[in-house]
Protein backbone atom coordinates (compact mmCIF):
# COMPACT_ATOMS: atom_id res chain seq x y z
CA UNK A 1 101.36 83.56 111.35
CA UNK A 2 102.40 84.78 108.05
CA UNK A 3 105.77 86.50 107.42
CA UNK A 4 104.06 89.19 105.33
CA UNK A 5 100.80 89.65 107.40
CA UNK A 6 102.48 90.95 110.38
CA UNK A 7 104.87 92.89 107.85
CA UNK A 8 101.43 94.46 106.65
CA UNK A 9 99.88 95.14 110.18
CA UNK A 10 102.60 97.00 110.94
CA UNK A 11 102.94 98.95 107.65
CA UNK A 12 98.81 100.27 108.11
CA UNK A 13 99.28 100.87 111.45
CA UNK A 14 102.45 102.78 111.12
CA UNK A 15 100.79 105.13 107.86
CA UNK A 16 97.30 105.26 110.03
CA UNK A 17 98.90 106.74 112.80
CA UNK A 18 101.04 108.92 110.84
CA UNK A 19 98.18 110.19 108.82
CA UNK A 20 96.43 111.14 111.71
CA UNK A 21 98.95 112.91 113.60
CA UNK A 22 100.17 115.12 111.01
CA UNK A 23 96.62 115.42 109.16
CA UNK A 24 94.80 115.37 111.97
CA UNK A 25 96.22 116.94 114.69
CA UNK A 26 99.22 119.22 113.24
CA UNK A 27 97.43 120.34 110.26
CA UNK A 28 93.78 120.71 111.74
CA UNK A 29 94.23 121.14 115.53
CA UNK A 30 97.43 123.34 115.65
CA UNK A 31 97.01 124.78 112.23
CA UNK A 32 99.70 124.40 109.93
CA UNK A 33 98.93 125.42 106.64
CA UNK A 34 102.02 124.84 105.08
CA UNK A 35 103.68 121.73 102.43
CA UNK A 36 103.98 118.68 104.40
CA UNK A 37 107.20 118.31 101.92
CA UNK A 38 108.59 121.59 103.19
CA UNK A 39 110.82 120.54 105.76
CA UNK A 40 112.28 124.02 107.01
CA UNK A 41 108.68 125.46 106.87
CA UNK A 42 107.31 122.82 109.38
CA UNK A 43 110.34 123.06 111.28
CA UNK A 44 109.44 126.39 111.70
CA UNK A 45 106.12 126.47 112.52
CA UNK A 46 107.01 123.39 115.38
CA UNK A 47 108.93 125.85 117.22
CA UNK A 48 106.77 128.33 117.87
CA UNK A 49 106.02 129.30 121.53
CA UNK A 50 102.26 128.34 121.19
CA UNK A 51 102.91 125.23 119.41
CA UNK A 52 105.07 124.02 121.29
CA UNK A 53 102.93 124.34 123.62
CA UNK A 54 100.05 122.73 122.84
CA UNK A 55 102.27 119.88 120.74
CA UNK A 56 100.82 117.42 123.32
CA UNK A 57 98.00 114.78 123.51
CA UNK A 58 97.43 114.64 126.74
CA UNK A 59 99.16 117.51 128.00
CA UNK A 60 98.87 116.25 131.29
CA UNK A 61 100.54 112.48 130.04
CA UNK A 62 102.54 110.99 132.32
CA UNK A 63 103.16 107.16 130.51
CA UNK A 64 103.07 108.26 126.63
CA UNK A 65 102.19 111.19 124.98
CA UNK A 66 101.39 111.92 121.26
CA UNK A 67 103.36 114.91 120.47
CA UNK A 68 104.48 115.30 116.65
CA UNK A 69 108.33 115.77 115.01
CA UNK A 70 109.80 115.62 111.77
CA UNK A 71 113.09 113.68 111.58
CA UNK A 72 115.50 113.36 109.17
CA UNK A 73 118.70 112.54 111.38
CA UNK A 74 119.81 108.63 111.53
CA UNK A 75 119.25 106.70 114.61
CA UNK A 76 118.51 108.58 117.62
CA UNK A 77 119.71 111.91 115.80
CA UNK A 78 122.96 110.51 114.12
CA UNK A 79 123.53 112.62 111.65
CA UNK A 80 121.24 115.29 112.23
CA UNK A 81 121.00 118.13 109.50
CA UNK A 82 123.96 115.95 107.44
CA UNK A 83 122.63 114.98 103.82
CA UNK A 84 125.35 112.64 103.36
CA UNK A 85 124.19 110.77 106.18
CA UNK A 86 120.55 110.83 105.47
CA UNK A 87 121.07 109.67 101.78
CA UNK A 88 123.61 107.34 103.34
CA UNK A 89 120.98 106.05 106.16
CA UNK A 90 118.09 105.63 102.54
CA UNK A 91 121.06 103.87 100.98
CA UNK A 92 121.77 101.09 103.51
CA UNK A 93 118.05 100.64 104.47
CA UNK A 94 116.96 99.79 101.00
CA UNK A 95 120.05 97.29 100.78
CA UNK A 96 118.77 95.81 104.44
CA UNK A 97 115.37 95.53 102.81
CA UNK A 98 115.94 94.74 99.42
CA UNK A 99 118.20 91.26 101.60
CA UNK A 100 115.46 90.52 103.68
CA UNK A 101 113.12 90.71 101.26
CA UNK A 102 115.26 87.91 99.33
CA UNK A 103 115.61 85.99 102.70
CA UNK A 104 112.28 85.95 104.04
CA UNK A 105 110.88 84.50 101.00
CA UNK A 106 113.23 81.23 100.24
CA UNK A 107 112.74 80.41 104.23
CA UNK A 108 109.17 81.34 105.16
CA UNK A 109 108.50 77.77 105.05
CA UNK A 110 111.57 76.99 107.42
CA UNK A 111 111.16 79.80 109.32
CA UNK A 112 109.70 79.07 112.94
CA UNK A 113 106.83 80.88 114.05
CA UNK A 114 108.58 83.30 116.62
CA UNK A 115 110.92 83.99 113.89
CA UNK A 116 108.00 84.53 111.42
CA UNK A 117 106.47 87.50 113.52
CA UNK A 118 110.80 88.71 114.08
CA UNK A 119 111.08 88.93 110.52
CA UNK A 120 107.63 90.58 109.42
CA UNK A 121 108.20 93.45 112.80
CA UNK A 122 111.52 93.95 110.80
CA UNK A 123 109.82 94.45 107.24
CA UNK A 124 106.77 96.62 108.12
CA UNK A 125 108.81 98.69 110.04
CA UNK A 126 111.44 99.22 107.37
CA UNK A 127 109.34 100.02 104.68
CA UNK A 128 107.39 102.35 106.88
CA UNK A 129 110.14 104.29 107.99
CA UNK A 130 111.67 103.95 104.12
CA UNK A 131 108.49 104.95 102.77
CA UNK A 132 108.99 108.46 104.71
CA UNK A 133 112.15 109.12 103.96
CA UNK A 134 111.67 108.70 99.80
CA UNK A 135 108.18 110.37 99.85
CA UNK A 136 108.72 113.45 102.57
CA UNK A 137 112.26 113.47 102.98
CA UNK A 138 111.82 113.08 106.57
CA UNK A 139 110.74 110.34 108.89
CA UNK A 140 107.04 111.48 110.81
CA UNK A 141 107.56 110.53 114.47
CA UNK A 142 104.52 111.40 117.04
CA UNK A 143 105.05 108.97 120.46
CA UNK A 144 106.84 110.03 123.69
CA UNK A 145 107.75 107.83 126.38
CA UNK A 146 107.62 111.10 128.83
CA UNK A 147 108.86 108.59 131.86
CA UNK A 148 111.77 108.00 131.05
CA UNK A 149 112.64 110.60 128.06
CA UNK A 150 112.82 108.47 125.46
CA UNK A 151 113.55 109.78 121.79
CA UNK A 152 110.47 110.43 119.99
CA UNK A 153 109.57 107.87 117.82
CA UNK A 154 106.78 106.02 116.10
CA UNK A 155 105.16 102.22 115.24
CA UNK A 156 107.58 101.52 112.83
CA UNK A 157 110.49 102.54 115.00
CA UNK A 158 108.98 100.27 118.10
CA UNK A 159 108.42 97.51 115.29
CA UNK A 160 112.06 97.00 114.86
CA UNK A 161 112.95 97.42 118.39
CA UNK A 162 110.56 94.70 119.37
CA UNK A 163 111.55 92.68 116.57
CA UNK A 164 115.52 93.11 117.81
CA UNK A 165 114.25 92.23 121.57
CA UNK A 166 112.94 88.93 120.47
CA UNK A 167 116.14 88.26 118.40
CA UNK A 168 118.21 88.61 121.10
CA UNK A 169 115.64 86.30 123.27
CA UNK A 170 115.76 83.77 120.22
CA UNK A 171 119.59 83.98 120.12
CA UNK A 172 119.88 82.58 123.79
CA UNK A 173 116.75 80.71 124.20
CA UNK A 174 116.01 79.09 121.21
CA UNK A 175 117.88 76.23 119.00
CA UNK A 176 117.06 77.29 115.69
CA UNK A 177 116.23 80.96 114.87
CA UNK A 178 116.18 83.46 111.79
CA UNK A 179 120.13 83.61 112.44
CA UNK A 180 120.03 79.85 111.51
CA UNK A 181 117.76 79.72 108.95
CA UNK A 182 118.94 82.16 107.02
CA UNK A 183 122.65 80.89 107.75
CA UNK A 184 121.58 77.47 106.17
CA UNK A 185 119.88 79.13 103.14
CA UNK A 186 123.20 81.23 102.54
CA UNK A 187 125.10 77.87 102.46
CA UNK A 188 123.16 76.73 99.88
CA UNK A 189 123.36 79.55 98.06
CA UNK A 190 126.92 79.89 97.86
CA UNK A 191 127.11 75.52 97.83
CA UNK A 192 128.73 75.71 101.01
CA UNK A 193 129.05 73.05 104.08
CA UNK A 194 125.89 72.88 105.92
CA UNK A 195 126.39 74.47 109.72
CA UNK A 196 126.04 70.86 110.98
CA UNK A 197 128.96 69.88 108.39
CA UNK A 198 130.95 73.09 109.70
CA UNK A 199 130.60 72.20 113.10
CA UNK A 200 131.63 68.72 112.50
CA UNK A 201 134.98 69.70 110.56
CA UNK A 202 135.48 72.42 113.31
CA UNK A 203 135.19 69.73 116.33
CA UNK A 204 137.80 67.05 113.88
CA UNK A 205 140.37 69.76 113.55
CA UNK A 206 140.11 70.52 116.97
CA UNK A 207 140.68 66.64 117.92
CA UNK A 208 143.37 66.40 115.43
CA UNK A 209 144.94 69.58 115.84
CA UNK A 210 144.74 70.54 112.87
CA UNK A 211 144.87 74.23 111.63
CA UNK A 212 142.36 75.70 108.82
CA UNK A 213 144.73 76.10 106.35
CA UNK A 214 146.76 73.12 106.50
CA UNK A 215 144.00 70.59 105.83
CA UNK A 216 143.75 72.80 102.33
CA UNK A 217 147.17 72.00 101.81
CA UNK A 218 147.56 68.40 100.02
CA UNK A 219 150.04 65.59 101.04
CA UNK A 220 153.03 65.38 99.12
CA UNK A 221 152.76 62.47 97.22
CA UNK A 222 155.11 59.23 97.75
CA UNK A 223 157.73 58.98 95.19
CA UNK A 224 157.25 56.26 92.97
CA UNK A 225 159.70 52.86 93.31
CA UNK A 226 161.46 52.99 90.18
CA UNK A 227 161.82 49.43 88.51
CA UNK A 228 164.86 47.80 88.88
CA UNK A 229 166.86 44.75 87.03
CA UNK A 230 165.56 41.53 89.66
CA UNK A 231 167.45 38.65 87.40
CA UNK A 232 163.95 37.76 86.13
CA UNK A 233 163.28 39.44 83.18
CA UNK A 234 163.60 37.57 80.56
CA UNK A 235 166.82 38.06 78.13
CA UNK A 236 165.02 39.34 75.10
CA UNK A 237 162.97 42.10 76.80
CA UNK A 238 163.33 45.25 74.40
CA UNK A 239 164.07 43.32 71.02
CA UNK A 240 160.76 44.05 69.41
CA UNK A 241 160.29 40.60 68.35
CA UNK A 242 159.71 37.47 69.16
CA UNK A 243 161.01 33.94 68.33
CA UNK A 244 159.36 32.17 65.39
């Protein structure tokens, strides 16, 4: 599967669902009639008795339950009401992005397909949650895990989660994974050994005990043997000229 069509299945689905929930349910069912861009105003309106009580769908959920909240803290609430760490938190996803981005495209024909689906989970759900943050200010969160009290969070934020569940799976269970790939495609960026060449200077040091540094360090060089007088050279060596 495509690096970019999973990134895209995610991306609708995330915006779908987000549309709906605030659109459709906090807007029309509960009634806000307030900017969606107002952050304090929706705040305020969440955490009203009667809204808070009927926030739900089910009520009666006991697996998941769609109940909606506007977030702009950093993971699981780092940060929470901090601008620095909200712009900060922008700042670092768009660099992660803007890098995988770069990445996915030199390797999607190296890639594996596991790693394909890893690396398109990671993109759909970074631009979806990135998307939120430049257009609302806020991240629009909506599912519940009620069982076992789980931070609220949404398709984009169990996007990356998946995609870091399978990374961790690909780390121990597979040979060659995104880690690789894009580890070879840096050394050849940068014109740097290949991991197989790494390895194999890594395993000769070992052998030879010889230390990183020192192998940069050249040999001194043997002096050279100066010429000396061996009783062979012929008497007129130096005088420029020759007999007739």
């Amino acid at each position: 599967m495509s690096i970019f069509l999973v990134a895209v299945i995610v991306l609708v689905l995330d915006q779908v669902s987000k549309y709906w929930i605030v659109n459709g349910f906090v807007v029309k069912e509960l009634g806000y009639a307030g900017s969606l861009f107002d952050l304090n105003a929706l705040r305020a309106f969440l955490t009203q008795s009667d809204v808070i009580v009927n926030n739900s769908i089910p009520k009666d959920g006991t697996f998941l339950v769609l109940s909606f909240t506007p977030n702009d803290a950093a993971l699981w609430g780092i940060g929470d009401g901090n601008a620095w760490a909200v712009r900060l938190l922008l700042a670092l996803t768009a660099v992660f992005l803007m890098l995988l981005l770069f990445f996915a495209i030199r390797t999607r024909k190296k890639l594996p397909a596991l790693s394909k689906v890893i690396v398109g989970l990671l993109i759909g759900g970074s631009i979806g949650n990135l998307y939120d943050r430049i257009a609302f200010g806020y991240v629009r969160d909506m599912i519940y895990a009620k069982f076992i009290n789980f931070p609220i969070f949404n398709i984009a934020d169990a996007a990356i989660c998946i995609a870091i569940a399978l990374l961790v799976f690909e780390a121990f269970f597979r040979k060659v994974g995104v880690f690789e790939v894009f580890e070879d495609e840096y050394r050849s960026l940068f014109r740097l050994p290949t991991r197989e060449e790494a390895e194999r200077l890594q395993k000769e040091r070992k052998k030879n005990k010889i230390g990183r540094f020192q192998e940069l360090i050249p040999e001194e060089e043997e002096d050279e043997e100066t010429p000396h007088d061996d009783g062979n050279e012929p008497a007129d060596r130096g005088n420029g000229r020759s007999e007739d």
